[in-house]
Structures are given as C-alpha cells and as structure tokens.
PDB file of N, CA and C in Angstrom:
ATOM      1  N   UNK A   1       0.840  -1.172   0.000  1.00  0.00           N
ATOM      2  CA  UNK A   1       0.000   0.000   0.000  1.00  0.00           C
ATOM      3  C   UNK A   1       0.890   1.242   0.000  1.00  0.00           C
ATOM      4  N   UNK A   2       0.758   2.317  -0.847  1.00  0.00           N
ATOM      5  CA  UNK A   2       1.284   3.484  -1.214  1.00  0.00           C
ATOM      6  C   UNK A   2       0.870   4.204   0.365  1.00  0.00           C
ATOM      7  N   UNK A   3       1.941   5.109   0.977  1.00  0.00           N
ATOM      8  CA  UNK A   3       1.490   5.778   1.751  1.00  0.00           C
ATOM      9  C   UNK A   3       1.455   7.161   1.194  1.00  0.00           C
ATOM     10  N   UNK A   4       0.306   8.178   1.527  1.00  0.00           N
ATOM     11  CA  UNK A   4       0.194   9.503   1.623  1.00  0.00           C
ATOM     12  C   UNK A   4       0.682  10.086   2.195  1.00  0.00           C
ATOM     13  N   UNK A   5       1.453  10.726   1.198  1.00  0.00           N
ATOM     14  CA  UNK A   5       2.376  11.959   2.254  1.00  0.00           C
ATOM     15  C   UNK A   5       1.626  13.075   2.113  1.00  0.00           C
ATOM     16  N   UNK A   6       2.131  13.908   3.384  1.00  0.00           N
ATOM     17  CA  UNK A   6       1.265  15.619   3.360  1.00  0.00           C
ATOM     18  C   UNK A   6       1.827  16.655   2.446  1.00  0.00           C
ATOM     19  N   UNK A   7       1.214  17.307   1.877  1.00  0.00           N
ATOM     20  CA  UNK A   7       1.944  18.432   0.742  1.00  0.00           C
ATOM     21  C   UNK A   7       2.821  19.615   1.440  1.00  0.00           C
ATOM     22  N   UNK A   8       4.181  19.772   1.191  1.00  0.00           N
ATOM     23  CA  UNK A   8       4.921  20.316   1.744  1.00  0.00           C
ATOM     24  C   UNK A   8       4.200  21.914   1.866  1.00  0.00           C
ATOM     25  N   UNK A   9       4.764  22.032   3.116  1.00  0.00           N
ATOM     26  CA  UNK A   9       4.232  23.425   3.217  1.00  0.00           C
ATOM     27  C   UNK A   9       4.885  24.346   3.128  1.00  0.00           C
ATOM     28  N   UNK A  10       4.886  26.112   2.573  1.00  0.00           N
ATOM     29  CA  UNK A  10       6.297  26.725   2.898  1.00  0.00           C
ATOM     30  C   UNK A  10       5.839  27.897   3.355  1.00  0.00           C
ATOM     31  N   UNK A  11       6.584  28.047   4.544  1.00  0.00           N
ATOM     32  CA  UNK A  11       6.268  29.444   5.613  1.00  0.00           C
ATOM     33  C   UNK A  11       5.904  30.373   4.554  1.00  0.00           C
ATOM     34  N   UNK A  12       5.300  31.486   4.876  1.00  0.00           N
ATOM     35  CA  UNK A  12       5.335  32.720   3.714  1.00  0.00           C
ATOM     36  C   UNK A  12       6.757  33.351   4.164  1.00  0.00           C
ATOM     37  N   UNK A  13       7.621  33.307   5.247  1.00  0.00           N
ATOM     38  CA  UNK A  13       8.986  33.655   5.217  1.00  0.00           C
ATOM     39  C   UNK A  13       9.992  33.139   4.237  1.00  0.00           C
ATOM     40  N   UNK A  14       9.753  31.747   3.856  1.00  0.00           N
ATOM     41  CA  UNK A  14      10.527  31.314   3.248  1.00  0.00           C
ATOM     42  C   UNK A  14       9.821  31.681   1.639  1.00  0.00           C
ATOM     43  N   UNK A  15       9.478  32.194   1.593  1.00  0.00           N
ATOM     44  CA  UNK A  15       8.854  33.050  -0.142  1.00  0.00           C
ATOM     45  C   UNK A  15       9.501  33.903  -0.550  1.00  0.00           C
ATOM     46  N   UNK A  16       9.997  34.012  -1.573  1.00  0.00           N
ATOM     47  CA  UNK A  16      10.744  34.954  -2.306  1.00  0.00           C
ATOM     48  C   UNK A  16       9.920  36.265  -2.203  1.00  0.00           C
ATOM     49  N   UNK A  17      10.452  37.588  -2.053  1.00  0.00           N
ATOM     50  CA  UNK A  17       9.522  38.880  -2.100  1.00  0.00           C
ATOM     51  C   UNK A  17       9.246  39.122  -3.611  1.00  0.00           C
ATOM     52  N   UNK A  18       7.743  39.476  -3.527  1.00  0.00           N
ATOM     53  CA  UNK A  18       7.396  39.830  -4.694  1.00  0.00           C
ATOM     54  C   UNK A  18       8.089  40.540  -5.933  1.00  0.00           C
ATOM     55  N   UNK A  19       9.121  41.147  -5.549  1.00  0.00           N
ATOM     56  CA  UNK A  19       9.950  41.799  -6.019  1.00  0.00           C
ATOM     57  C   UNK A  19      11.001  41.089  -6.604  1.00  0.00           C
ATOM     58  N   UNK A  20      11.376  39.945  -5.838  1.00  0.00           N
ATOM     59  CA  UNK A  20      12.125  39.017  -6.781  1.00  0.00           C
ATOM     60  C   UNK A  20      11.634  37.568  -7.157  1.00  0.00           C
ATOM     61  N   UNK A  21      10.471  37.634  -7.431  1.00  0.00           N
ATOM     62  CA  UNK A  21       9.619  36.396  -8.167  1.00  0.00           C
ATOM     63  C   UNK A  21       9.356  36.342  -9.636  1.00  0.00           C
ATOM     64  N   UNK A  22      10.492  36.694 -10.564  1.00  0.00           N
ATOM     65  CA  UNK A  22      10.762  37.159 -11.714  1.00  0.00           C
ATOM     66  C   UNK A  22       9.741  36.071 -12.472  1.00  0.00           C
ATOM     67  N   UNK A  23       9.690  36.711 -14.023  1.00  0.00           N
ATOM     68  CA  UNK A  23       9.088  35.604 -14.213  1.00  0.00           C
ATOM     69  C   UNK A  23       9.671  34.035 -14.276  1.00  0.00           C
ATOM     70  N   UNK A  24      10.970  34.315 -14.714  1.00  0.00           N
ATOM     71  CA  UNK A  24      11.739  32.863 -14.965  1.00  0.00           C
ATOM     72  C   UNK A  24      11.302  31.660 -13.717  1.00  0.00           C
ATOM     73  N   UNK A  25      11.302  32.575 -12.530  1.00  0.00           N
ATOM     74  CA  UNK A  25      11.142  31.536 -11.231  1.00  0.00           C
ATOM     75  C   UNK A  25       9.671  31.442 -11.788  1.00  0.00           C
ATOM     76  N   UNK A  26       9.050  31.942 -11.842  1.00  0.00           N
ATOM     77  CA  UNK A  26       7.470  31.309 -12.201  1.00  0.00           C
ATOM     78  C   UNK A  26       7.574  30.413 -13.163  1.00  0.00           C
ATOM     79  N   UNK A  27       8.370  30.534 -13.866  1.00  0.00           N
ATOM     80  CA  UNK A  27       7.945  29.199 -14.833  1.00  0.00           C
ATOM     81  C   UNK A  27       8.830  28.349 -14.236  1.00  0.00           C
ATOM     82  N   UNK A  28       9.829  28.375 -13.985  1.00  0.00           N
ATOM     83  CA  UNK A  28      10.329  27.314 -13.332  1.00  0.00           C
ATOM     84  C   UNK A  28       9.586  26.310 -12.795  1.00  0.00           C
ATOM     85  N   UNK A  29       8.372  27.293 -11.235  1.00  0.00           N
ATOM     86  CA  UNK A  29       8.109  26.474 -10.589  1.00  0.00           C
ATOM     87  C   UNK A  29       6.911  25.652 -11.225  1.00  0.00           C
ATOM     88  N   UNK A  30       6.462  26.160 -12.364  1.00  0.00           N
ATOM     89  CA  UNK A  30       5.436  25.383 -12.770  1.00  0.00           C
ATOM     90  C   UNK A  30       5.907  24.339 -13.638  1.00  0.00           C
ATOM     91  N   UNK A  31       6.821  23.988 -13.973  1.00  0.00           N
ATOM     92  CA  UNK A  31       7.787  23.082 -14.569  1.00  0.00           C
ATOM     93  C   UNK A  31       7.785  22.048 -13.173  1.00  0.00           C
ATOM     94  N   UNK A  32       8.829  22.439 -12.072  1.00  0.00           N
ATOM     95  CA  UNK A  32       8.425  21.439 -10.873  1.00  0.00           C
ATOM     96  C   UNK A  32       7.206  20.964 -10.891  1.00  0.00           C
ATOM     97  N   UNK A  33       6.002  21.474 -10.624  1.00  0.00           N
ATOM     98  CA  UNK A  33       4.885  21.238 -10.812  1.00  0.00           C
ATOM     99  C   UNK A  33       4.428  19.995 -11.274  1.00  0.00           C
ATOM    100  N   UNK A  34       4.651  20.210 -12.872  1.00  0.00           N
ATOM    101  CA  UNK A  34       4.251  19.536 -14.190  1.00  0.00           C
ATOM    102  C   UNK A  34       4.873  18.005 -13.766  1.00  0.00           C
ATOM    103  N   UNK A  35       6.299  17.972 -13.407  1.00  0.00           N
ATOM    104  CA  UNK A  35       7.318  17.223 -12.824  1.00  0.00           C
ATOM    105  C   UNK A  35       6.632  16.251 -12.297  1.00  0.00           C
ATOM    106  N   UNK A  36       6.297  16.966 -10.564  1.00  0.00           N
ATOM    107  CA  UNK A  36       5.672  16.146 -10.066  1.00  0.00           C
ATOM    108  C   UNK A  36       4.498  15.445 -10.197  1.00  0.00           C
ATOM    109  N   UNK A  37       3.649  16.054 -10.878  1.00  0.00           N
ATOM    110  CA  UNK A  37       2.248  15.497 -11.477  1.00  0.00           C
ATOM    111  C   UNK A  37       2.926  13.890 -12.008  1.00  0.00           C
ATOM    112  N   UNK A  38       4.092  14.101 -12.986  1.00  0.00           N
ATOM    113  CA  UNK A  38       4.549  13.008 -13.911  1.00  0.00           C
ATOM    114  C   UNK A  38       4.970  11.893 -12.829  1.00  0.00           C
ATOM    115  N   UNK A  39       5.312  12.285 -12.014  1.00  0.00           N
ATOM    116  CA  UNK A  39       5.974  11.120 -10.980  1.00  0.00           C
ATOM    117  C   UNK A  39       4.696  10.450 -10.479  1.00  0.00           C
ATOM    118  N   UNK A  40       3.739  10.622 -10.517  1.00  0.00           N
ATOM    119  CA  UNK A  40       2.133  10.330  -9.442  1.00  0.00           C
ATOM    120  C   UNK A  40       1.974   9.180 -10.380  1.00  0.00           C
ATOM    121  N   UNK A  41       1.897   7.885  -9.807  1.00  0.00           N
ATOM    122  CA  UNK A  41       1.710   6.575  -9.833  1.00  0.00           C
ATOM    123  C   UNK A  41       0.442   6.345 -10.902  1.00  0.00           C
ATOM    124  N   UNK A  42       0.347   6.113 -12.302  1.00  0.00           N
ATOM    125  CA  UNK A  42      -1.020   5.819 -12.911  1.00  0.00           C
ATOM    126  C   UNK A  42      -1.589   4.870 -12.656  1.00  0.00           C
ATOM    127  N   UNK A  43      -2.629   5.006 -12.259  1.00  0.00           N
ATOM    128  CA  UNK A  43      -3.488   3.783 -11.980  1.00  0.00           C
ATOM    129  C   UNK A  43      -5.013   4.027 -12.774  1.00  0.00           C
ATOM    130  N   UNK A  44      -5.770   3.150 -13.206  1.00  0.00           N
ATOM    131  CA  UNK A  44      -6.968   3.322 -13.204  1.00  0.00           C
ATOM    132  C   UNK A  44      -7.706   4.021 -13.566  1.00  0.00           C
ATOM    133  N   UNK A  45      -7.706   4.363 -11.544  1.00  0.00           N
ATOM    134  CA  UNK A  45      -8.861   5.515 -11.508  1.00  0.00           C
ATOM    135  C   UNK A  45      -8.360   6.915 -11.101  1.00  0.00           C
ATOM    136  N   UNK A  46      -6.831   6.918 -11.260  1.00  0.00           N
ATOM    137  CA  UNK A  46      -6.658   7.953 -11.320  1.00  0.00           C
ATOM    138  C   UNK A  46      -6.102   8.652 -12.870  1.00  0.00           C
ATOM    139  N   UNK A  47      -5.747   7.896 -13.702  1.00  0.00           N
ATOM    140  CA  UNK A  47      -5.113   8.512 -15.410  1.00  0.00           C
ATOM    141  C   UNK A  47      -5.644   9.304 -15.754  1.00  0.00           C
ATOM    142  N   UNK A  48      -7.027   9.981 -16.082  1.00  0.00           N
ATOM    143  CA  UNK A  48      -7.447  11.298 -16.691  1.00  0.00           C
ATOM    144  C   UNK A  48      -7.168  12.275 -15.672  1.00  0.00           C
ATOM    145  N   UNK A  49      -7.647  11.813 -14.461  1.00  0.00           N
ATOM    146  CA  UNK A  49      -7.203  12.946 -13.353  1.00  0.00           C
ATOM    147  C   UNK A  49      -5.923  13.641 -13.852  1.00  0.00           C
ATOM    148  N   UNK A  50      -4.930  12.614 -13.674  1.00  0.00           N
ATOM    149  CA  UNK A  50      -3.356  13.022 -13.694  1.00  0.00           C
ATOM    150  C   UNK A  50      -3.024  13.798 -15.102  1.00  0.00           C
ATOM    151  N   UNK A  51      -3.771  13.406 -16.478  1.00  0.00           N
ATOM    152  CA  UNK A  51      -3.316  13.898 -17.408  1.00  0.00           C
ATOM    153  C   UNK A  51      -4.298  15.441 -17.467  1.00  0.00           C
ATOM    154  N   UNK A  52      -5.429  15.588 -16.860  1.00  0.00           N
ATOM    155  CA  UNK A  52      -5.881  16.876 -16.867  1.00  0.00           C
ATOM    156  C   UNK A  52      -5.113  17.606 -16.037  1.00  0.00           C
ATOM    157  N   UNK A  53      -4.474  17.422 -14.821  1.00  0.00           N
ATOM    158  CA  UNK A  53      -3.704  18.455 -14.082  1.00  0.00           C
ATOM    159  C   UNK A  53      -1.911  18.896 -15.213  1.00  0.00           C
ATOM    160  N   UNK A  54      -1.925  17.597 -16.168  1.00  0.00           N
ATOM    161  CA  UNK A  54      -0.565  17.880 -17.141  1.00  0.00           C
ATOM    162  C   UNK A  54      -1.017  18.666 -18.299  1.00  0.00           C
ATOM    163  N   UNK A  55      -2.466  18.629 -18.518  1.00  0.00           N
ATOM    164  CA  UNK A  55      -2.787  19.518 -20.036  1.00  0.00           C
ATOM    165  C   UNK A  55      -2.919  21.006 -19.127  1.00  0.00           C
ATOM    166  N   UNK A  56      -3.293  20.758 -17.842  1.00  0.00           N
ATOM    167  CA  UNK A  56      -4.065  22.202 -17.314  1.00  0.00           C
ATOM    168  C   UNK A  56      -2.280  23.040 -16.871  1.00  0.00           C
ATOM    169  N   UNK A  57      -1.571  22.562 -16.479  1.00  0.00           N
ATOM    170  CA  UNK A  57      -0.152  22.983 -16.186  1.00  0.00           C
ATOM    171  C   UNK A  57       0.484  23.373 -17.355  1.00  0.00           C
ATOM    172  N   UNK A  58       0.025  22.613 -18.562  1.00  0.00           N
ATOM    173  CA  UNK A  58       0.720  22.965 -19.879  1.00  0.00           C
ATOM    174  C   UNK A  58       0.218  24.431 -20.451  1.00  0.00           C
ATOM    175  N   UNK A  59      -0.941  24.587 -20.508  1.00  0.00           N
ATOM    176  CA  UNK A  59      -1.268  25.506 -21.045  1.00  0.00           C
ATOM    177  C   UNK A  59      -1.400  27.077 -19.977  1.00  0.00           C
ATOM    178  N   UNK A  60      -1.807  26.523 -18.384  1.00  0.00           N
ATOM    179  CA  UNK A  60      -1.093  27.741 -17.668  1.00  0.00           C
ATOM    180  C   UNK A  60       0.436  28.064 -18.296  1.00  0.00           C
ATOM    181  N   UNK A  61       0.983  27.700 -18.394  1.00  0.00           N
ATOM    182  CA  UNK A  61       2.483  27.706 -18.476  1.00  0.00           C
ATOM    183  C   UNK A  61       2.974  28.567 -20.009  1.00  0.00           C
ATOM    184  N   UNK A  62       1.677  27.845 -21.241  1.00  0.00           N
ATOM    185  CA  UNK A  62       1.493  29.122 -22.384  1.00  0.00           C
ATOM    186  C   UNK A  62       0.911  30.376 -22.305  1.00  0.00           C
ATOM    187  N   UNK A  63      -0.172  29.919 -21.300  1.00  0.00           N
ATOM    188  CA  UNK A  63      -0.954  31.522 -21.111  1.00  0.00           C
ATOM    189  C   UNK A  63       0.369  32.599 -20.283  1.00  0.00           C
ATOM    190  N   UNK A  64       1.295  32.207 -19.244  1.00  0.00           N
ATOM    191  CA  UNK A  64       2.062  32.537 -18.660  1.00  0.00           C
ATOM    192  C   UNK A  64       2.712  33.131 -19.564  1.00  0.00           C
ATOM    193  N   UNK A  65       3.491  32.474 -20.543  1.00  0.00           N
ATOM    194  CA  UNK A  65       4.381  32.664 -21.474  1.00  0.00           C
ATOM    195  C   UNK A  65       4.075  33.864 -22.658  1.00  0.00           C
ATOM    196  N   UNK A  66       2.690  33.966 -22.950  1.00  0.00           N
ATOM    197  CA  UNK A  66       2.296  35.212 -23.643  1.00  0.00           C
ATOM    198  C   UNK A  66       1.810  36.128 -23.341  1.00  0.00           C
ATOM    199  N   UNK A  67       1.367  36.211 -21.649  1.00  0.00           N
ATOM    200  CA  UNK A  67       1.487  37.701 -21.396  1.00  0.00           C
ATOM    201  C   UNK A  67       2.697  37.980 -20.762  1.00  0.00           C
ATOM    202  N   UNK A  68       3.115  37.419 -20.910  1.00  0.00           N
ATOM    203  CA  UNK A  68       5.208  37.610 -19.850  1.00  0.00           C
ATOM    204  C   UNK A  68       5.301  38.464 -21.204  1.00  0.00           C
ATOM    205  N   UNK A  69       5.484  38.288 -22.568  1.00  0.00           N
ATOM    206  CA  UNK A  69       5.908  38.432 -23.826  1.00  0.00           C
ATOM    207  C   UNK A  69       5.054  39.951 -24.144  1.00  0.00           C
ATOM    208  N   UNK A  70       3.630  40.065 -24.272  1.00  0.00           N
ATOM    209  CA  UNK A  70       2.655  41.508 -23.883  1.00  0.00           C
ATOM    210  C   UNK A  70       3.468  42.253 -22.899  1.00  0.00           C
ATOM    211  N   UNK A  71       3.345  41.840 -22.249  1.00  0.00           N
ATOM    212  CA  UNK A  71       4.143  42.844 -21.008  1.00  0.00           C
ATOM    213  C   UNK A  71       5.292  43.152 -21.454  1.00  0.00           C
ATOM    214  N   UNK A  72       6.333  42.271 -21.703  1.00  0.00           N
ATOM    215  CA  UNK A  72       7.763  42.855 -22.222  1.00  0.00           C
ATOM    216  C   UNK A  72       7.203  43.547 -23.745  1.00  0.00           C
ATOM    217  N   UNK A  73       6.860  43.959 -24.767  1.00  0.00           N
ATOM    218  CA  UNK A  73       6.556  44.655 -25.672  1.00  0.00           C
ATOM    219  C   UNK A  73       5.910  45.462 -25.213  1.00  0.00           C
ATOM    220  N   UNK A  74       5.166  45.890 -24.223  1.00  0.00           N
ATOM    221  CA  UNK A  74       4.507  47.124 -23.764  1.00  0.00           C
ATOM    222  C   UNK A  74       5.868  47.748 -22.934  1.00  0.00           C
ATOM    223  N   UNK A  75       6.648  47.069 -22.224  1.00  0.00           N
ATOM    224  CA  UNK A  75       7.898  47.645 -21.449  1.00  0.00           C
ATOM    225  C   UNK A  75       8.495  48.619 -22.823  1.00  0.00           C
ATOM    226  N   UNK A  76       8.619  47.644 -23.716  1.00  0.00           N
ATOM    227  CA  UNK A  76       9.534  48.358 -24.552  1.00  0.00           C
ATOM    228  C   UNK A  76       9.120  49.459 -25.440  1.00  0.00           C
ATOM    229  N   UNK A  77       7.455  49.194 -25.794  1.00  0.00           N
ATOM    230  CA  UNK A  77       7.108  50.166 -26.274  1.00  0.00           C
ATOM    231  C   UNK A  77       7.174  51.495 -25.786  1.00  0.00           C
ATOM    232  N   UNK A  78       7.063  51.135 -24.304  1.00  0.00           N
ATOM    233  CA  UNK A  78       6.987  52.291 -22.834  1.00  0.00           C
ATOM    234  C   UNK A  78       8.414  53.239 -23.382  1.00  0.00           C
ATOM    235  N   UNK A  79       9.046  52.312 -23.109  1.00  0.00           N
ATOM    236  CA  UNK A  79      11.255  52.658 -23.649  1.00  0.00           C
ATOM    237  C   UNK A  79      11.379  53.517 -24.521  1.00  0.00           C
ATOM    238  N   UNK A  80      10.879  52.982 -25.855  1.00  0.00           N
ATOM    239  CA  UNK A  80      11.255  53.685 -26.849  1.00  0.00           C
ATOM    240  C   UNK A  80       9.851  55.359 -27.377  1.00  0.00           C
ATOM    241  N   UNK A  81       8.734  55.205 -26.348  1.00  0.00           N
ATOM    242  CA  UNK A  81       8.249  56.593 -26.425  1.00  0.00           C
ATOM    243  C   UNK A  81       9.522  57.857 -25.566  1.00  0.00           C
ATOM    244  N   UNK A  82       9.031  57.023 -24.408  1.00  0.00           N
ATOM    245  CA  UNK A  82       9.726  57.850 -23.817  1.00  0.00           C
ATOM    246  C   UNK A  82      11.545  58.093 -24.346  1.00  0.00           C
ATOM    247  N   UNK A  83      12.071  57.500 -24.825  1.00  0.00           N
ATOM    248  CA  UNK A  83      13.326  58.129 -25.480  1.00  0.00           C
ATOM    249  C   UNK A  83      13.159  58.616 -26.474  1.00  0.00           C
ATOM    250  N   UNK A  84      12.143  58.684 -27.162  1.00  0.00           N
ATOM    251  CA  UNK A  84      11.620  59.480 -28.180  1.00  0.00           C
ATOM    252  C   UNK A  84      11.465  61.190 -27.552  1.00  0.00           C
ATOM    253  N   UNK A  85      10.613  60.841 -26.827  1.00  0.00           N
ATOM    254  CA  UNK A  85       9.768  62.165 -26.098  1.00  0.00           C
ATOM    255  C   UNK A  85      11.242  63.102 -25.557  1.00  0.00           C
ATOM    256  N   UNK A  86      11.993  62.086 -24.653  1.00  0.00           N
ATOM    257  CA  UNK A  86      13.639  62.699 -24.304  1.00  0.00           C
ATOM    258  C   UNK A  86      14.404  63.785 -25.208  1.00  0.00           C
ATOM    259  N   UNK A  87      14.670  62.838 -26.582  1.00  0.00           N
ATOM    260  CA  UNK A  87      15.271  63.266 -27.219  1.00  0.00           C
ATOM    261  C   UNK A  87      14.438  64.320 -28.236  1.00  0.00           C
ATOM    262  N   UNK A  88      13.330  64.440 -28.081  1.00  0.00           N
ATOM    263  CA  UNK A  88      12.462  65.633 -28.748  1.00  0.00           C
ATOM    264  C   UNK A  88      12.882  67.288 -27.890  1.00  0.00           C
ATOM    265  N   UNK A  89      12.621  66.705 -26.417  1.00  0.00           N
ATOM    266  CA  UNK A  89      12.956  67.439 -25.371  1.00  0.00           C
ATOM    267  C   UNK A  89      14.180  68.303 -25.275  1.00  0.00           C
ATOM    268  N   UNK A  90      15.250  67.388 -26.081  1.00  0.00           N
ATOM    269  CA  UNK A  90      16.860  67.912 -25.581  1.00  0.00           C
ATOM    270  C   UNK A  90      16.396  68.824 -26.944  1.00  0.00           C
ATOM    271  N   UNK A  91      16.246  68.721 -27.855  1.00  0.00           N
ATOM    272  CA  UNK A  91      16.128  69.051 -29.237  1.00  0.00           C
ATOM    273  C   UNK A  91      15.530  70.868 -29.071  1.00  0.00           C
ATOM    274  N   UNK A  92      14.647  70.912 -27.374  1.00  0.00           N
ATOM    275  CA  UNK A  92      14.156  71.654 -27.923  1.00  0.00           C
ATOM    276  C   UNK A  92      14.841  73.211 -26.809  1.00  0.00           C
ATOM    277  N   UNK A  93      16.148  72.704 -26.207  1.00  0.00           N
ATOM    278  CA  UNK A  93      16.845  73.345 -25.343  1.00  0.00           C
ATOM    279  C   UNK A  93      17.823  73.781 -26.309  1.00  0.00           C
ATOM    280  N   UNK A  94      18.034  75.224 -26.109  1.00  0.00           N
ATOM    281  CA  UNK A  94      19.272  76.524 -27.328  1.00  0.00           C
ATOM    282  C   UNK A  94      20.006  75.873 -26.444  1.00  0.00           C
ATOM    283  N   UNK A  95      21.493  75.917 -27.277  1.00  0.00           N
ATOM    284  CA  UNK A  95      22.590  75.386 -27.095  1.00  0.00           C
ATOM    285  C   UNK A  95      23.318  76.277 -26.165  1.00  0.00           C
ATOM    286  N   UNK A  96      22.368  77.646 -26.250  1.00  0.00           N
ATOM    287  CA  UNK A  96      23.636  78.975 -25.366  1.00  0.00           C
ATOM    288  C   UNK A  96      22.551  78.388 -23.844  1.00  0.00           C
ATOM    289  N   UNK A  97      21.850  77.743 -24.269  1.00  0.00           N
ATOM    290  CA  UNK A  97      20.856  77.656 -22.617  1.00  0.00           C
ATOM    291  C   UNK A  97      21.445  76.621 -22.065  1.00  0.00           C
ATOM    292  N   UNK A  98      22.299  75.646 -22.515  1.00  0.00           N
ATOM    293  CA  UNK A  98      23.082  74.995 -21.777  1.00  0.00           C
ATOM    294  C   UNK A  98      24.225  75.178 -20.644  1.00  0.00           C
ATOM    295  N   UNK A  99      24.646  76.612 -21.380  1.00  0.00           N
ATOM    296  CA  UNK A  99      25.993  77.459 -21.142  1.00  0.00           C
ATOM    297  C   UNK A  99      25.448  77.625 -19.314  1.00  0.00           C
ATOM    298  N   UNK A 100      24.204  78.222 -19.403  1.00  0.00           N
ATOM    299  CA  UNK A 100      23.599  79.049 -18.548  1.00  0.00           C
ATOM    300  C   UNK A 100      23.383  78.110 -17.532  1.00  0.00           C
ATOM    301  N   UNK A 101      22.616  77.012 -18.031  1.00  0.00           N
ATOM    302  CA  UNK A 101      22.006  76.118 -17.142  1.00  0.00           C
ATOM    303  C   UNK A 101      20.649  76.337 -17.177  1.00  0.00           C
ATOM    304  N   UNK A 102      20.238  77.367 -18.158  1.00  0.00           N
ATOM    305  CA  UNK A 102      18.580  77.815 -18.227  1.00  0.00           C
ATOM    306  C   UNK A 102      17.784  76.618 -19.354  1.00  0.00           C
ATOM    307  N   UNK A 103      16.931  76.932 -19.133  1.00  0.00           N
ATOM    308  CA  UNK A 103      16.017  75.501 -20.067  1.00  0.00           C
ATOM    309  C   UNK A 103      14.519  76.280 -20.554  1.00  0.00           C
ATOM    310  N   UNK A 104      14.576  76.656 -22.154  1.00  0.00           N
ATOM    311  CA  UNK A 104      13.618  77.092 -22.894  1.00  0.00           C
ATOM    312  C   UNK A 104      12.204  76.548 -22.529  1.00  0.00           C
ATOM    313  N   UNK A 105      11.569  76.855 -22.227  1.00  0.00           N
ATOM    314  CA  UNK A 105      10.391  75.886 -22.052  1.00  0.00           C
ATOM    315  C   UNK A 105       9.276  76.760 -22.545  1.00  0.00           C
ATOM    316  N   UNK A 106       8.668  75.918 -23.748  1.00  0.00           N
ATOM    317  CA  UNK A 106       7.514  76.442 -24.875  1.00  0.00           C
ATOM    318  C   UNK A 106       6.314  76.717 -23.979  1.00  0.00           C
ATOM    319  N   UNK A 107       6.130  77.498 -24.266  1.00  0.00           N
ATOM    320  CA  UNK A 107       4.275  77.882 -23.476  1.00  0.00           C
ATOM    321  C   UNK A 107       3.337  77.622 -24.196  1.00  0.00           C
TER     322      UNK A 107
END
C-alpha cells in the first residue's frame, strides 16, 4: 500500500519577495509542478485525473508565457516613447541655454 504523504508546506517567510519572483522563477516552478504530477503513480482511476492536471499545467504555463511576452513589448514600447519624447525634449533646449544652465520651455 502506497502511503500519503502531506503536501509540503512553505512558511510565507521562506517566499521569495514579490519583487524578486521574476518571471523565470514562475515558470520554473510550474515546470516542478508539471514534474511532479509526472511522478504520481497511474493507476486506473486515477489517469485522466493526472493527465488533466498535465494539459491544465501545460497551457497555464502558455498563457504565462504570452502575457510575460505583452508585457515585455509594452515595457519596450513604454522605452522607446519615452526616449523618443527625451530626445524631442533635448532638441528643444538653445545650445547657449546649456551654457547658462537655463532651459527654454515652450508655453
């Protein structure tokens, strides 16, 4: 007889701060995840169970993967306005207003 073990638990101390839960560690951990699902003994009455928690991990893991990808193209779109907008900005400071330290500013 297989014994049941209890699902590890992890303090919320031992959690990475939101701040460094990049995405890479997210997919990572859903990779562990997927992992362990694969290790779970097929039997029976459990095989669709086990392969719906591997299709449902698979495709979290795409949905993950294309707004990680939205988000980084909105970052960058963010990037390149604003160095746009920058360099419109410097464009629009006289060169003797540099001298000064004064800064033209259009009304």
């Amino acid at each position: 007889m297989v014994e049941e073990s209890q699902p590890e638990s992890v303090k919320p101390e031992n959690l990475p701060t939101p701040w460094l839960a990049d995405s890479e560690w997210l997919l990572e951990e859903l990779a562990k995840v997927r992992q362990d699902v694969l290790r779970v003994p097929v039997q029976l009455n459990n095989a669709s169970h086990i392969n719906s928690v591997i299709d449902r991990c698979w495709r979290l893991e795409q949905n993950l993967r294309y707004l990680l990808a939205l988000h980084r193209d909105g970052q960058r779109a963010f990037a390149r306005k604003a160095a746009k907008a920058e360099k419109k900005a410097r464009k629009r400071i006289k060169p003797a207003d540099l001298l000064t330290g004064k800064r033209s500013v259009p009304h």
